[in-house]
Protein backbone atom coordinates (compact mmCIF):
# COMPACT_ATOMS: atom_id res chain seq x y z
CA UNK A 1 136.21 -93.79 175.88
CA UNK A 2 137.24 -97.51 177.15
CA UNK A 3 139.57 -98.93 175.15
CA UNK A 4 137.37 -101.61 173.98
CA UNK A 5 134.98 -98.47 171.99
CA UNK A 6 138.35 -96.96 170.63
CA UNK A 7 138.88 -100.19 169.63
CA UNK A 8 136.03 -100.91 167.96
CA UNK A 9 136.08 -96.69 166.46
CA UNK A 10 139.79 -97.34 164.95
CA UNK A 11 138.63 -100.57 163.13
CA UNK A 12 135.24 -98.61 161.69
CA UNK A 13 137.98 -96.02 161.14
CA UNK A 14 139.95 -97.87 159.06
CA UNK A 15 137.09 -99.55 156.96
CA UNK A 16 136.02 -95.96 156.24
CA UNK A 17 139.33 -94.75 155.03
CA UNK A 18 139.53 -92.33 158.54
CA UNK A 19 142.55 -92.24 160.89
CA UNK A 20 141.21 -92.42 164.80
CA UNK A 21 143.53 -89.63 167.10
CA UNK A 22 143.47 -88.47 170.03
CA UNK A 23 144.16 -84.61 171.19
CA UNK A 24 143.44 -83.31 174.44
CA UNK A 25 141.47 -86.62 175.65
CA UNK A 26 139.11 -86.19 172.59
CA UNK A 27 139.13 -88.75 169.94
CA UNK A 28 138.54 -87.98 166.48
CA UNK A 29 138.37 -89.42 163.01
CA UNK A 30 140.04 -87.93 160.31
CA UNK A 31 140.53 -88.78 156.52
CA UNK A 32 143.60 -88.28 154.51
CA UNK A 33 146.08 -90.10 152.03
CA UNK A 34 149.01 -89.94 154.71
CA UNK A 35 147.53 -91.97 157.66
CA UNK A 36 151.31 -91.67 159.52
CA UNK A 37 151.34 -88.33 158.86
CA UNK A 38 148.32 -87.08 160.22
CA UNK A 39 148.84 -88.88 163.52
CA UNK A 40 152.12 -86.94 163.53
CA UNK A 41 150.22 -83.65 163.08
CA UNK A 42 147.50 -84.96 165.95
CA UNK A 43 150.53 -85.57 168.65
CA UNK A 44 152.37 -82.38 167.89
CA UNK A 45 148.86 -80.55 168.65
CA UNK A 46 148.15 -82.59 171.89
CA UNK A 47 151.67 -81.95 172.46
CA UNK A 48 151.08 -77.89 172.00
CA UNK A 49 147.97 -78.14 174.00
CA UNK A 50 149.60 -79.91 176.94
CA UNK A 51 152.59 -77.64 177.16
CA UNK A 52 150.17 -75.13 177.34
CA UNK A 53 147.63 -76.64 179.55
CA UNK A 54 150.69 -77.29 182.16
CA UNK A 55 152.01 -73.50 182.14
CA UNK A 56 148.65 -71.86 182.31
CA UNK A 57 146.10 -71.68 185.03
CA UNK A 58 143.18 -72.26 182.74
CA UNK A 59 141.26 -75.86 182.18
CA UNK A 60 139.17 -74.60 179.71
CA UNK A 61 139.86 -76.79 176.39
CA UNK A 62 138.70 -74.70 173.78
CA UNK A 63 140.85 -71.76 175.15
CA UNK A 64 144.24 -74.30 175.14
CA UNK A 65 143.36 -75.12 171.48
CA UNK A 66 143.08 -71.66 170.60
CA UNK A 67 146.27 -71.11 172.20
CA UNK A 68 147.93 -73.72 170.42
CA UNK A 69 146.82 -72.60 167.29
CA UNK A 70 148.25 -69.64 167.52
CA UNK A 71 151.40 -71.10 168.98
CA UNK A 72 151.89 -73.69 166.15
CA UNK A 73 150.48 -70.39 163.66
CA UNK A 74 153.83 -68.18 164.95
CA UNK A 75 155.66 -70.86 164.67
CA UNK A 76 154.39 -71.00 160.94
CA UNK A 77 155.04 -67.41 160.22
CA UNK A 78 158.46 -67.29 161.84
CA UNK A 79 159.80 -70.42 159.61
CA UNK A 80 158.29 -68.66 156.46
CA UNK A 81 159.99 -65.42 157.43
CA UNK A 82 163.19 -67.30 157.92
CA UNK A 83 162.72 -69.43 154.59
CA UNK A 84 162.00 -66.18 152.82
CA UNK A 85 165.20 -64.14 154.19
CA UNK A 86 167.30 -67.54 153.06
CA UNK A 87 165.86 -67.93 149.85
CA UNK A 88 166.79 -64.09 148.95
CA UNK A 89 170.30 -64.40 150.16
CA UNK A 90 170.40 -67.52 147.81
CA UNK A 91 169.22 -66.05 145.33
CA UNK A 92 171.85 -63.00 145.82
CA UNK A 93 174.69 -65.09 145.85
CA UNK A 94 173.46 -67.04 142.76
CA UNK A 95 173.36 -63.82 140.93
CA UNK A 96 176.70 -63.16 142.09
CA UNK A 97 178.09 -66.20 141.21
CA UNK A 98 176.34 -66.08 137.90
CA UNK A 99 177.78 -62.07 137.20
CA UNK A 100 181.16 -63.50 138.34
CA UNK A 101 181.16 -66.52 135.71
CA UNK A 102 179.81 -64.13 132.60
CA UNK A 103 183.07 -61.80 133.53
CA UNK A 104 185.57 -64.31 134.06
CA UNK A 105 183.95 -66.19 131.16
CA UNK A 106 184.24 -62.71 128.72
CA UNK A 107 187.89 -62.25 130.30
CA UNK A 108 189.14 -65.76 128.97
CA UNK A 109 187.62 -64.89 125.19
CA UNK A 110 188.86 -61.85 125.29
CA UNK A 111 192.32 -63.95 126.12
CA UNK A 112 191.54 -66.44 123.26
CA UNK A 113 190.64 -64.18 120.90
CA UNK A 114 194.13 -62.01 121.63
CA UNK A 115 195.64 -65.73 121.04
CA UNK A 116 194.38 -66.76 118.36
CA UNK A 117 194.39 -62.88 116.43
CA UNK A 118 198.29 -63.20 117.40
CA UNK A 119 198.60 -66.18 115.64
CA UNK A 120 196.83 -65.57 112.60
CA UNK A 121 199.63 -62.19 112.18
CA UNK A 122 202.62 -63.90 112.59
């Protein structure tokens, strides 16, 4: 595509509510309330597919994009899995903290009450 017809594609885009990328050479129109951020998404998968494209022997388009799907897709899984093992040791050491402040919080009315019991007898 010149860049007279992407031109012209981004400014029928835009009157249609699309965003105009480009991944892999291809240019496509998408739709979306974030226009910013789905250009962001649309470089980090030509991004993918190039890293891939340069390490691998194959030319074969459909094959990089399948390969950067599942690239991007264990990248996914592995920042869920990490998000998941940090949210349970947050939520461990809130329930620690929380068991901690009931005891030291039973402790000092046990002291008040010893306090104010003593004062009352003499």
């Amino acid at each position: 595509m010149t860049a007279a017809e992407q031109s012209r594609a981004e400014l029928a885009a835009r009157d249609a509510g699309a965003v105009v990328v480009e991944i892999y050479d291809q240019v496509y129109q998408l739709s979306g309330t974030d226009p910013m951020y789905i250009q962001r998404l649309a470089a980090l998968v030509d991004a993918r597919m190039r890293a891939i494209s340069a390490h691998g022997a194959t030319v074969d388009s459909l094959r990089v994009a399948v390969l950067a799907a599942l690239n991007i897709a264990d990248e996914m899984l592995s920042t869920q899995a990490r998000h998941d093992r940090l949210a349970a040791t947050m939520n461990h050491a809130t329930s620690s903290v929380h068991a901690n402040v009931q005891s030291r919080t039973g402790s000092l009315m046990d002291m008040l009450d010893e306090v104010l019991d003593s004062r009352k007898a003499g």
